[in-house]
Protein backbone atom coordinates (compact mmCIF):
# COMPACT_ATOMS: atom_id res chain seq x y z
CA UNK A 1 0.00 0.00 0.00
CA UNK A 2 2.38 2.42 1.22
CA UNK A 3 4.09 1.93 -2.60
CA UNK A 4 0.71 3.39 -4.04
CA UNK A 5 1.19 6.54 -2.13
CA UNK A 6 4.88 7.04 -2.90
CA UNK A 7 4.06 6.62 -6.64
CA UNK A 8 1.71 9.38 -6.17
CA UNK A 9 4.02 11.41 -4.68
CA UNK A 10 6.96 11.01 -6.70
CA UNK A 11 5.24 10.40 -10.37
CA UNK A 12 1.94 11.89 -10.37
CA UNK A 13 2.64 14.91 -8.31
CA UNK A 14 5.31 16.57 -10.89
CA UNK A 15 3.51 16.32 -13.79
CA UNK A 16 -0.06 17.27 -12.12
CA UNK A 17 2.03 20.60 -10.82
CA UNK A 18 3.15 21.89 -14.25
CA UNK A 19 -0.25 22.44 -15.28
CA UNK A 20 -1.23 24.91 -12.54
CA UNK A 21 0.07 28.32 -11.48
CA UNK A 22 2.03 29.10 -9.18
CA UNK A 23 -0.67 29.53 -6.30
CA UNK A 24 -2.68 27.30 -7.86
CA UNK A 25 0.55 24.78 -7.46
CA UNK A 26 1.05 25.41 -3.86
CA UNK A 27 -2.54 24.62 -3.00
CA UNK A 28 -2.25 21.33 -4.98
CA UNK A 29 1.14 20.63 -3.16
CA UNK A 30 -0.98 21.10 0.27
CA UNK A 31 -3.57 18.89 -0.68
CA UNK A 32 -1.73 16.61 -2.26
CA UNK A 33 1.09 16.30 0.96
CA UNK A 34 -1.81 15.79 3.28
CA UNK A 35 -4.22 13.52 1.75
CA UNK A 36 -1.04 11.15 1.03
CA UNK A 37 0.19 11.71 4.83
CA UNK A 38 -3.13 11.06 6.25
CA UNK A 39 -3.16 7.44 3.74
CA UNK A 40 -0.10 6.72 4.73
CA UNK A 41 -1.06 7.39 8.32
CA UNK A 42 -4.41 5.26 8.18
CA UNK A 43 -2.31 2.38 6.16
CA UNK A 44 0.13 2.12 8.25
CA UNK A 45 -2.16 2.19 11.63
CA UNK A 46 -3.95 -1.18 10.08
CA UNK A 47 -0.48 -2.52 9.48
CA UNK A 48 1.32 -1.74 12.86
CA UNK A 49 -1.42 -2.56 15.30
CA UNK A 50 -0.35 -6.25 15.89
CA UNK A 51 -3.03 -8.37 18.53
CA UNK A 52 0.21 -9.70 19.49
CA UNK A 53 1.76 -6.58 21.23
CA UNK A 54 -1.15 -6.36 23.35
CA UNK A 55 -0.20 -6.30 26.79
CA UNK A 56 -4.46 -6.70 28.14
CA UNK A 57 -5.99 -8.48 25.90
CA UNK A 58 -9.51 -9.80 25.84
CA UNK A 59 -10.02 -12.96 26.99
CA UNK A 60 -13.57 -13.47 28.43
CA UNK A 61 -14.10 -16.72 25.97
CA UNK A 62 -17.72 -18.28 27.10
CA UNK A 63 -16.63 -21.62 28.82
CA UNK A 64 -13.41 -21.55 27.48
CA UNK A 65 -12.03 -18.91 29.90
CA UNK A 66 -9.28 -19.19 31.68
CA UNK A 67 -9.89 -19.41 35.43
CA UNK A 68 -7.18 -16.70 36.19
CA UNK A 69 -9.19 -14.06 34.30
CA UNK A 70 -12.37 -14.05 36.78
CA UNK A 71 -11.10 -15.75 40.04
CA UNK A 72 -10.41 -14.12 43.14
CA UNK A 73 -6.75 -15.04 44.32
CA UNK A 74 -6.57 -13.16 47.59
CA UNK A 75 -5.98 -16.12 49.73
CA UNK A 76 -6.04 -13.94 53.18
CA UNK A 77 -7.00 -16.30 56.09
CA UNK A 78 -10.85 -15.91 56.85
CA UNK A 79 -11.23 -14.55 60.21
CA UNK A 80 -14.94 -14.44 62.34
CA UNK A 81 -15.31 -13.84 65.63
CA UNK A 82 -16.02 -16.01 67.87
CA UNK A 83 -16.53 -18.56 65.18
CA UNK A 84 -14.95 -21.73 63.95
CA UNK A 85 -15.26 -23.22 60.44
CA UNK A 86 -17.27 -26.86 60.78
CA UNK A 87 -17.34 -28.09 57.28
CA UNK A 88 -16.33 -26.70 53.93
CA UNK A 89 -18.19 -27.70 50.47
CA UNK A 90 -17.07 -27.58 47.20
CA UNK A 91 -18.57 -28.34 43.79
CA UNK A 92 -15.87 -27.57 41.04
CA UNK A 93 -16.06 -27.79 37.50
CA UNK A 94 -12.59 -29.42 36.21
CA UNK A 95 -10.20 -27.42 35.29
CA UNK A 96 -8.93 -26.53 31.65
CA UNK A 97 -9.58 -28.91 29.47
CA UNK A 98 -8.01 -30.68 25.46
CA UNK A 99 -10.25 -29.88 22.74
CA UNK A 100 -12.31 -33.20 22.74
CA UNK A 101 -12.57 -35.69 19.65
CA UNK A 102 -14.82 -33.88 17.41
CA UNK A 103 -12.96 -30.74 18.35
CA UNK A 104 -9.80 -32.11 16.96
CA UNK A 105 -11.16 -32.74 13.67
CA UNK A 106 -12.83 -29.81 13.43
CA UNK A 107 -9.85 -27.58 14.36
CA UNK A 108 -7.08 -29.91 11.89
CA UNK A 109 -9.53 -27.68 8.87
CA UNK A 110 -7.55 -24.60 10.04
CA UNK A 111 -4.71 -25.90 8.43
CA UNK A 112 -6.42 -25.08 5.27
CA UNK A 113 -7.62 -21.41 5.95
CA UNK A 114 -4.17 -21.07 7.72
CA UNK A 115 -2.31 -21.71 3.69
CA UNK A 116 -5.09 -19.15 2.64
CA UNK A 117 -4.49 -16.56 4.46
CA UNK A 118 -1.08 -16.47 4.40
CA UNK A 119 -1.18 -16.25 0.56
CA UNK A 120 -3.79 -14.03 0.90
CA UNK A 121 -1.30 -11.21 2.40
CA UNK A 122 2.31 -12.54 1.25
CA UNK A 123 1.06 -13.08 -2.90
CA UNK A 124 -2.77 -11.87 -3.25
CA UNK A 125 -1.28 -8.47 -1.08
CA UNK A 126 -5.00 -8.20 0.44
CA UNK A 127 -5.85 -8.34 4.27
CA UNK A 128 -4.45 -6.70 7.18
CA UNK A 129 -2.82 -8.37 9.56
CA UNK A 130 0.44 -7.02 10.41
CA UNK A 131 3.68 -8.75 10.43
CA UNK A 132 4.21 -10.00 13.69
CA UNK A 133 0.51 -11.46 14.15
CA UNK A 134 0.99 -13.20 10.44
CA UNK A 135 4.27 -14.67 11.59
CA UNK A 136 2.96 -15.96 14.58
CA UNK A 137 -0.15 -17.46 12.18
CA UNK A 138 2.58 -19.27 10.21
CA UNK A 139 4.12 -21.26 13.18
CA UNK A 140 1.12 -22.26 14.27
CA UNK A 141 0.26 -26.07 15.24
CA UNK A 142 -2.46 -27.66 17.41
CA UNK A 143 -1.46 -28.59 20.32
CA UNK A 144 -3.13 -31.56 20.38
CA UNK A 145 -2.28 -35.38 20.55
CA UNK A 146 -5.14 -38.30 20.02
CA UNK A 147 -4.15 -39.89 23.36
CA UNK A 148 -5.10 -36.77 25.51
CA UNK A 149 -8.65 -35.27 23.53
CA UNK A 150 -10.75 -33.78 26.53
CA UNK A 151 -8.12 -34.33 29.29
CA UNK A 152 -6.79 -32.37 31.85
CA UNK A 153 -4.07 -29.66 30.38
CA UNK A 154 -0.77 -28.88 32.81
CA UNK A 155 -2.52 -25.20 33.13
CA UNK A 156 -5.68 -27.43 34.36
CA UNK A 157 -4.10 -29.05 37.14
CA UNK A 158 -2.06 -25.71 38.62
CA UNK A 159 -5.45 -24.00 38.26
CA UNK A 160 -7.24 -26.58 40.73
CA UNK A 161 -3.88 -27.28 43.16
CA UNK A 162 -3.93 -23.75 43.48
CA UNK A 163 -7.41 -23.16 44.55
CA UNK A 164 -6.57 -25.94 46.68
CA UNK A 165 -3.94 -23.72 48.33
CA UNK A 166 -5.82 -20.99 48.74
CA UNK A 167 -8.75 -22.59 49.92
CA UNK A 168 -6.17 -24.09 52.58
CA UNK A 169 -4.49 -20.27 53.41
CA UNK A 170 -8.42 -19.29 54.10
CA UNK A 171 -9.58 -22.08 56.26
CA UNK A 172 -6.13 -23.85 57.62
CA UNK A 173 -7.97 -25.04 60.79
CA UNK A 174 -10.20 -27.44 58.51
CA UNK A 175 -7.38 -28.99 56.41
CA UNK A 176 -4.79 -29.31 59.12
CA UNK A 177 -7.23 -32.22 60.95
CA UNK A 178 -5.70 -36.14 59.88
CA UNK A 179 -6.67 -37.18 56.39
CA UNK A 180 -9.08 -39.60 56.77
CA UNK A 181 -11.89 -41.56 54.10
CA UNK A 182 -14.45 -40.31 56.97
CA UNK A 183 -13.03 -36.77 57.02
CA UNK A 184 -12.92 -35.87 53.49
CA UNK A 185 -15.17 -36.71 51.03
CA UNK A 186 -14.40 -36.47 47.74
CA UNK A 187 -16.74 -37.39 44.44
CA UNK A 188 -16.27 -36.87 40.62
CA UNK A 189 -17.88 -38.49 37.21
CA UNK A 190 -16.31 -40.73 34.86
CA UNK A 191 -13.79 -38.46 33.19
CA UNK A 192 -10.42 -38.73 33.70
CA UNK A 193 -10.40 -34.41 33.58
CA UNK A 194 -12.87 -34.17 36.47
CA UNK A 195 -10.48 -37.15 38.48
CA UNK A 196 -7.32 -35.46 37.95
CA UNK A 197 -8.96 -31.86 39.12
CA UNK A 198 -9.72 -34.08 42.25
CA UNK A 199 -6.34 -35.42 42.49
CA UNK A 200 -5.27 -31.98 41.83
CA UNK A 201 -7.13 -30.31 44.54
CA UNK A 202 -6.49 -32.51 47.31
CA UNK A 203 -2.51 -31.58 46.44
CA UNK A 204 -3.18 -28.20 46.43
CA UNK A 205 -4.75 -28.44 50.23
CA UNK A 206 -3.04 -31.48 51.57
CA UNK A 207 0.72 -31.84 49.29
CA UNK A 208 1.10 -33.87 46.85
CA UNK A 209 0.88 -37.84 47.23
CA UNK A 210 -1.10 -37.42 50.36
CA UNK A 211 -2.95 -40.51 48.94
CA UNK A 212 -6.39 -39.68 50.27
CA UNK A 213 -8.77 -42.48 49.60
CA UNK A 214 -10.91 -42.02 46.32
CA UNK A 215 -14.31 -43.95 45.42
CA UNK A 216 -15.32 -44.96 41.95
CA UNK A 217 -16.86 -42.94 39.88
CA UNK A 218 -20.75 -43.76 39.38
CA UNK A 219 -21.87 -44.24 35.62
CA UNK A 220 -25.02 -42.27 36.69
CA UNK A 221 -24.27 -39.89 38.90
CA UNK A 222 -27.64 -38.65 39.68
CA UNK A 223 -25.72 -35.80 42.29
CA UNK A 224 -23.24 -34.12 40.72
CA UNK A 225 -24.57 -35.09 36.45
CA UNK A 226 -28.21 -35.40 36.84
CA UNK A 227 -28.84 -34.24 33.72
CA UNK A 228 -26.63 -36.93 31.53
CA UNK A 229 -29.35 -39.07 33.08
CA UNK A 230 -32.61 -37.46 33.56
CA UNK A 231 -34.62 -38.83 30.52
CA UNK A 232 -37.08 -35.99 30.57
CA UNK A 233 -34.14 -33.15 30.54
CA UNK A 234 -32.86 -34.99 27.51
CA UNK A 235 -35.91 -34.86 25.96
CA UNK A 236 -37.87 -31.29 26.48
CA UNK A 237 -34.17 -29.13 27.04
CA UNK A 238 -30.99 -30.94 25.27
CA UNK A 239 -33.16 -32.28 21.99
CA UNK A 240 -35.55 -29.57 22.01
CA UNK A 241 -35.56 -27.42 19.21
CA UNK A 242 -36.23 -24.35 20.95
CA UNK A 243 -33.65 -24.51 23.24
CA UNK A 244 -31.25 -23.32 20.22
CA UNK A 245 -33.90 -20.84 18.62
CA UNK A 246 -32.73 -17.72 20.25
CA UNK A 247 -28.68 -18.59 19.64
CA UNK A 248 -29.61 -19.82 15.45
CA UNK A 249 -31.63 -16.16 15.50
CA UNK A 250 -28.73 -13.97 16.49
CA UNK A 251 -26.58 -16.12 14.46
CA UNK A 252 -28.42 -15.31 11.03
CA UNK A 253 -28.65 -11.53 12.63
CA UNK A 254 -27.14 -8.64 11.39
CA UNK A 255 -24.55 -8.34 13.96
CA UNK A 256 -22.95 -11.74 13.14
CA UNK A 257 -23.60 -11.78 9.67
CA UNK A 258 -21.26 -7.92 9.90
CA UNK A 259 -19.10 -9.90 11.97
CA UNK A 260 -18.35 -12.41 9.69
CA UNK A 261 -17.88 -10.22 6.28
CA UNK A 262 -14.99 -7.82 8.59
CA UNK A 263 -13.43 -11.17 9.73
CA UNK A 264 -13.40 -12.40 6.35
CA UNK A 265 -11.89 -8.72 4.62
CA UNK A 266 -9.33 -8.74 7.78
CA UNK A 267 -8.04 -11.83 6.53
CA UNK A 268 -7.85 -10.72 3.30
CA UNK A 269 -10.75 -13.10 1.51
CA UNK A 270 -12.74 -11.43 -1.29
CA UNK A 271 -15.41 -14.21 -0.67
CA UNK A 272 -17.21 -13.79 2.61
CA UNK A 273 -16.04 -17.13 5.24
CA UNK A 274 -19.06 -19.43 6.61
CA UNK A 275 -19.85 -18.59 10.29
CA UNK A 276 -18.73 -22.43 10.98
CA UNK A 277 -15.25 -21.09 9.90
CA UNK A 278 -15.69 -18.22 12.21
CA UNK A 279 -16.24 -20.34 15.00
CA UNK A 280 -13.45 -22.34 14.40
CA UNK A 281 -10.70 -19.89 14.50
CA UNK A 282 -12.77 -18.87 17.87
CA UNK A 283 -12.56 -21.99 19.14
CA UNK A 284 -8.52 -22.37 18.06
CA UNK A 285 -8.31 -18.68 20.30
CA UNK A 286 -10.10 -19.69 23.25
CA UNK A 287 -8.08 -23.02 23.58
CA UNK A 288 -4.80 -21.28 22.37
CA UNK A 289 -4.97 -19.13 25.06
CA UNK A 290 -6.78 -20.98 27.52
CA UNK A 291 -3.95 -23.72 27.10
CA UNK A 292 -0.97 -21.58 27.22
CA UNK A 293 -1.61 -18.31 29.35
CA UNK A 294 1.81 -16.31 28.89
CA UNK A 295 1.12 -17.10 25.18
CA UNK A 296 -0.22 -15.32 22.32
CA UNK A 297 -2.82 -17.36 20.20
CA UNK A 298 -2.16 -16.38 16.10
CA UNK A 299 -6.35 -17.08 15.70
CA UNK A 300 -7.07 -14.32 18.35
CA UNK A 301 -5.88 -11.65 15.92
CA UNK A 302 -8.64 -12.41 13.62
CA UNK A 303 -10.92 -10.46 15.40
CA UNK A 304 -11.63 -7.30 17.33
CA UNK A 305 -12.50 -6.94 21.11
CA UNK A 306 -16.45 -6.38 19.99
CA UNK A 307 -16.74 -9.60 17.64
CA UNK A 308 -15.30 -11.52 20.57
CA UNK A 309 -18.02 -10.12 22.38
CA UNK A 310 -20.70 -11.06 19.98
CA UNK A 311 -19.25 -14.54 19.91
CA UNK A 312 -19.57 -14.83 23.64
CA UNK A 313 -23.12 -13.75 23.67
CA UNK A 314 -23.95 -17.01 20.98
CA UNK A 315 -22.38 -19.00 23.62
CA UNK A 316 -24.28 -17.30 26.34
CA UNK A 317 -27.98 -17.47 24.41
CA UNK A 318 -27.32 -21.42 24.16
CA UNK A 319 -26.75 -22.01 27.59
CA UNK A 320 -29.07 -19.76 29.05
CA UNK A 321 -32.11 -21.99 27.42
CA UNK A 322 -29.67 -25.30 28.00
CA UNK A 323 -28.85 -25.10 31.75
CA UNK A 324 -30.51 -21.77 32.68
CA UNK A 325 -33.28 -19.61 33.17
CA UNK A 326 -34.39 -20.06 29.57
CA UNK A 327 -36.34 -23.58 30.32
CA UNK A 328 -38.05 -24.10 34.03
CA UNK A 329 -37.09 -27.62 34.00
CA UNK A 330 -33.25 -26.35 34.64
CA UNK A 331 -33.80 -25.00 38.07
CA UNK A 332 -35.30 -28.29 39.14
CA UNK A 333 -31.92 -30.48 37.60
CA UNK A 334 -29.96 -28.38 39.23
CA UNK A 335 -31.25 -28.85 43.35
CA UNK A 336 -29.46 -32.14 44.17
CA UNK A 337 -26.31 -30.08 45.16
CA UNK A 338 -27.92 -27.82 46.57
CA UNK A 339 -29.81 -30.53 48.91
CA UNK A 340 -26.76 -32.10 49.35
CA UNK A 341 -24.72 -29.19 51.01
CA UNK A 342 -27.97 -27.80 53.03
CA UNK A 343 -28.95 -31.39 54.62
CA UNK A 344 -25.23 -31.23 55.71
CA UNK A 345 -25.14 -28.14 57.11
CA UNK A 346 -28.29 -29.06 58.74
CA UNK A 347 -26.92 -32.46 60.35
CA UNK A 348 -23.96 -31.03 61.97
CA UNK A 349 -26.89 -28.09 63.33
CA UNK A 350 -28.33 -31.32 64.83
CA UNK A 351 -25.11 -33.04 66.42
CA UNK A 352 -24.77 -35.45 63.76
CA UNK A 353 -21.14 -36.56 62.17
CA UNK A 354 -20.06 -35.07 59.02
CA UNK A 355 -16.58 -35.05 57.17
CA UNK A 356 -14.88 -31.52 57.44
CA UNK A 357 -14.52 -31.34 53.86
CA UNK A 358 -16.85 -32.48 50.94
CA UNK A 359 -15.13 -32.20 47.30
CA UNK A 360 -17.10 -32.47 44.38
CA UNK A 361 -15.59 -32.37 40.69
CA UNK A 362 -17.99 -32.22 37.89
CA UNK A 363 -18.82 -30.12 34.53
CA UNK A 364 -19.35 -26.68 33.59
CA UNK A 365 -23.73 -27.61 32.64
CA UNK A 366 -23.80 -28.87 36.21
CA UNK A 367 -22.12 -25.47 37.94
CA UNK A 368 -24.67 -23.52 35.91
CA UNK A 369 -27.60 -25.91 36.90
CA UNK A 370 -26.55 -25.67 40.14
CA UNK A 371 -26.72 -21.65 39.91
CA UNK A 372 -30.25 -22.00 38.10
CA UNK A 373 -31.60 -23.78 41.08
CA UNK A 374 -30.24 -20.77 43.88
CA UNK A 375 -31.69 -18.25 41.73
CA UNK A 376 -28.17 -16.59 41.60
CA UNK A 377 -27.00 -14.46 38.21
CA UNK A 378 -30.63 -14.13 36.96
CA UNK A 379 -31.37 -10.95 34.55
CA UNK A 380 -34.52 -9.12 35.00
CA UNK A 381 -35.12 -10.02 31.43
CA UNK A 382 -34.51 -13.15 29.42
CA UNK A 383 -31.28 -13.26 26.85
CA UNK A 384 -32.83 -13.24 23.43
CA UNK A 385 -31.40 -12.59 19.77
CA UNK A 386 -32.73 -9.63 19.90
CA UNK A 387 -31.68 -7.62 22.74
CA UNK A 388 -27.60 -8.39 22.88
CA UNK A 389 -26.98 -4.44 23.00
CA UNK A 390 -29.19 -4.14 25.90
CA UNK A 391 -27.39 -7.52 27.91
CA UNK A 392 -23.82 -5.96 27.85
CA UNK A 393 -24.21 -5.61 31.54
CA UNK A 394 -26.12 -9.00 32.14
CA UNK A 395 -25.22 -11.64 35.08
CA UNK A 396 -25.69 -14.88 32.83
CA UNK A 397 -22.23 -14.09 31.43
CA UNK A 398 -20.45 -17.56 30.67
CA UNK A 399 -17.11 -16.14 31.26
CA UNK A 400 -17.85 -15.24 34.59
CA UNK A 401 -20.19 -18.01 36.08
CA UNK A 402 -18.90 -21.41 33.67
CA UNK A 403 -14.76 -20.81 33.09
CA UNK A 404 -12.74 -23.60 33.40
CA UNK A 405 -12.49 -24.43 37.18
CA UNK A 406 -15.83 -22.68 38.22
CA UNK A 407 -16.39 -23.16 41.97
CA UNK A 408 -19.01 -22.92 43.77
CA UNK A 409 -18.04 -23.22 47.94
CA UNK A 410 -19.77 -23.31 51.22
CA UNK A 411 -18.52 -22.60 54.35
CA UNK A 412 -20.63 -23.53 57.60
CA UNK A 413 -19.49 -22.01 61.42
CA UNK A 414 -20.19 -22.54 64.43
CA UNK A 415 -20.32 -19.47 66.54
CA UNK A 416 -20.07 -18.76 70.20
CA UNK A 417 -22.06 -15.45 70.21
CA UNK A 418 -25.09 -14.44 68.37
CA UNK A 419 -26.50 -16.83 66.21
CA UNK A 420 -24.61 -20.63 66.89
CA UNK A 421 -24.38 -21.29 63.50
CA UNK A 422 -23.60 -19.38 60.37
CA UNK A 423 -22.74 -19.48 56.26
CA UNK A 424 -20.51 -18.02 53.77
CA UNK A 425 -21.25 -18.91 49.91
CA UNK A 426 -18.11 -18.45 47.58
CA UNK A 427 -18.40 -18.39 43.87
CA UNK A 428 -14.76 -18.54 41.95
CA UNK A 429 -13.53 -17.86 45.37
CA UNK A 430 -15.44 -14.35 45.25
CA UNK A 431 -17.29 -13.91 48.51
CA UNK A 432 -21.21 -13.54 47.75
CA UNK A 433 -22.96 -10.81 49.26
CA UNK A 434 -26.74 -12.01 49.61
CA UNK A 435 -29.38 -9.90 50.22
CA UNK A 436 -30.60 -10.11 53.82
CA UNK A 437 -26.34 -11.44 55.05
CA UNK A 438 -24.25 -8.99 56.65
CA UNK A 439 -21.42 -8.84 53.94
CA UNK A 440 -21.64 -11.90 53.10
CA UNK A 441 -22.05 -13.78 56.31
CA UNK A 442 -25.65 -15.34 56.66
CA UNK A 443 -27.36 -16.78 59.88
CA UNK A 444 -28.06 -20.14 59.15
CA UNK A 445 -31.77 -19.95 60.32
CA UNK A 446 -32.11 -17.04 57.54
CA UNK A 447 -30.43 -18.95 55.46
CA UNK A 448 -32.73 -22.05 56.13
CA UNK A 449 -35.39 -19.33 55.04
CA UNK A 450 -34.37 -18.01 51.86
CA UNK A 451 -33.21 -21.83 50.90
CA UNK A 452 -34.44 -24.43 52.48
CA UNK A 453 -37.19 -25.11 49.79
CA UNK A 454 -34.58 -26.34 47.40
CA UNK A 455 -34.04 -29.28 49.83
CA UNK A 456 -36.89 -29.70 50.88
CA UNK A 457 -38.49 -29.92 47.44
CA UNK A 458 -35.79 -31.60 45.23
CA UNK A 459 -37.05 -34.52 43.80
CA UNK A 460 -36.54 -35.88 40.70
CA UNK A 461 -38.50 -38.97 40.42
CA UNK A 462 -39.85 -36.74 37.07
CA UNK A 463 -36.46 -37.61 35.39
């Protein structure tokens, strides 16, 4: 480009001069001199902005997040008066995560558009990515190998052995008791990515090789996977139709359909990309990154901050219909951890044994469920194709409330003065401030109040 505007200047200039007078010439020298400085400006801000020199760069990828990019890693020891921790519960969803089968397949077609768009800029001259992120697009591999498709990444098990640490710096009382199969209970399905982020946690608060006692995993788990096995969530919310109206609507919308043409100039096509292409340079971003935090991802430079943003909300508008507010029959999948932690809480309330630590390591539809069911990050108005302007600010946010490792803890005390017994709900190790607590510190018997109905009315015989 910038050879265009010095053949202006040096070929086209001279010869357009000798026509004029000489005022007339120095006006055409002005406007000449600044219309090729302000090209040559604008051409070479598309050409030196590189994704890869940012030093903040978006990352809020749906449920491909990292953990680091929404957790809270103040790990300050919890201090109430006059209060001891009793038992500390955890549901986790496992931490980050291979790109599974289907994935891998999918993502080995990037090889393809990768070839294109490199001849697109280095021999076709069109697009405008700038050197460095191009460079880093042709050294690009997946980083993926058939024996490991879904497992846990290295990045997955730090994330969960450091929650485990911090978890430990908060409550050391709790995890300094002997290890014990009666003292620590610890459950997780049948994937080997939700067993490692066990094996990984239990480091984290105990050190490694502790060799804490683990049970086998239950093909149906109806506690912490209720829906892989509730025959009637199958059928009205995972094979409805309707649960994927809202995210096919937006999809064929104007904002995606822009979306995809300026993804498709940027990389220099002339012929506008399929959105399934779209998405998979997304989803080789969101695992680049995910995968390799102190690392640049070459498929992240495809697109600006706001089309990242629009391909979070598809992600969003799915699950809010799949595991959310979108479909009634979510809130009642999601109570058996809920029951679970409440009835707990309530036996120790009544004298009765309980381990001092209950671990649960599951998936990111069951944390979400499981959110559903307490009524927590619910918009005043439903997500819809429609109205994605109006959501920037919503609380059913995938990035926030599903990234890898999503937590959501429990904390039960008993106290010496005021109420005996108390509760402190942690979500990605943020403490929740519910309406009614005193900064996020509940009596139990208003606690019992606002949620004892979920026990008390979790059933789900209908499955």
């Amino acid at each position: 480009m910038y050879t265009i505007y010095k053949y202006i200047l040096f070929h086209f200039l001279p010869l357009a001069l000798d026509s004029f007078s000489s005022l007339n010439r120095n006006k055409m020298i002005i406007i000449l001199l600044s219309a090729t400085l302000l090209a040559t400006l604008a051409a070479g801000q598309s050409q030196d902005s590189c994704y890869a020199d940012q030093t903040d760069p978006y990352i809020l990828f749906g449920t491909a997040t990292p953990y680091e990019a929404v957790s809270n890693t103040n790990a300050s020891y919890v201090y109430i008066d006059k209060c001891e921790a009793k038992q500390f519960w955890i549901i986790s969803r496992h931490g980050t995560r291979y790109a599974d089968a289907d994935e891998v397949d999918e993502l080995k077609d990037l090889y393809d558009l990768q070839e294109k768009i490199i001849k697109n800029h280095e021999k076709d001259g069109s697009g405008s990515l700038c050197a460095k992120d191009l460079e880093n697009l042709k050294l690009w591999t997946l980083q993926v190998v058939s024996n490991v498709k879904s497992d846990l990444t290295p990045q997955g098990y730090n994330d969960l052995y450091r929650l485990g640490e911090r978890f430990k710096s908060r409550f050391p009382a709790l995890f300094k008791q002997t290890v014990t199969k009666d003292s620590f209970k610890v459950q997780f399905t049948t994937k080997q990515r939700t067993a490692a982020s066990a094996i990984a946690f239990v480091d984290g608060l105990f050190g490694t090789g502790m060799g804490l006692e683990f049970p086998e995993a239950l093909e149906d788990d109806m506690l912490i996977k209720p829906y892989a096995s509730c025959k009637k969530w199958e059928k009205d919310v995972e094979e409805n139709k309707d649960t994927t109206k809202q995210m096919k609507k937006f999809e064929d919308g104007s904002t995606v359909t822009t979306l995809v043409g300026s993804v498709s100039k940027r990389l220099g096509f002339s012929k506008t990309l399929d959105l399934d292409d779209i998405l998979l340079m997304y989803s080789a971003c969101r695992y680049d990154k995910a995968w390799h935090l102190d690392k640049v991802s070459p498929w992240c430079a495809a697109f600006t901050e706001d089309d990242l943003k629009a391909l979070e909300y598809i992600e969003d508008l799915e699950l809010y219909y799949s595991t959310g507010y979108g479909n009634d029959l979510n809130k009642k999948v999601g109570c058996p951890p809920v029951k679970d932690f409440i009835d707990r809480f309530s036996d120790i309330e009544k004298g009765e044994q309980q381990p001092a630590g209950v671990l649960y390591f599951t998936h990111h539809e069951m944390i979400l469920l499981v959110l559903t069911s307490l009524g927590f990050d619910k918009d005043k108005e439903a997500l819809t194709s429609s109205n994605y302007d109006q959501m920037s600010g919503r609380e059913w946010r995938s990035s926030f409330i599903s990234p890898f490792t999503a937590n959501l803890a429990a904390v039960f005390f008993k106290c010496d003065a005021g109420e005996p017994y108390r509760v402190q709900l942690y979500f990605n190790e943020h403490l929740l401030d519910i309406n009614g607590c005193d900064q996020g510190l509940c009596d139990w018997s208003y606690f019992k109040q606002q949620f004892g109905s979920i026990s008390s009315s979790c059933n789900l015989d209908f499955c």
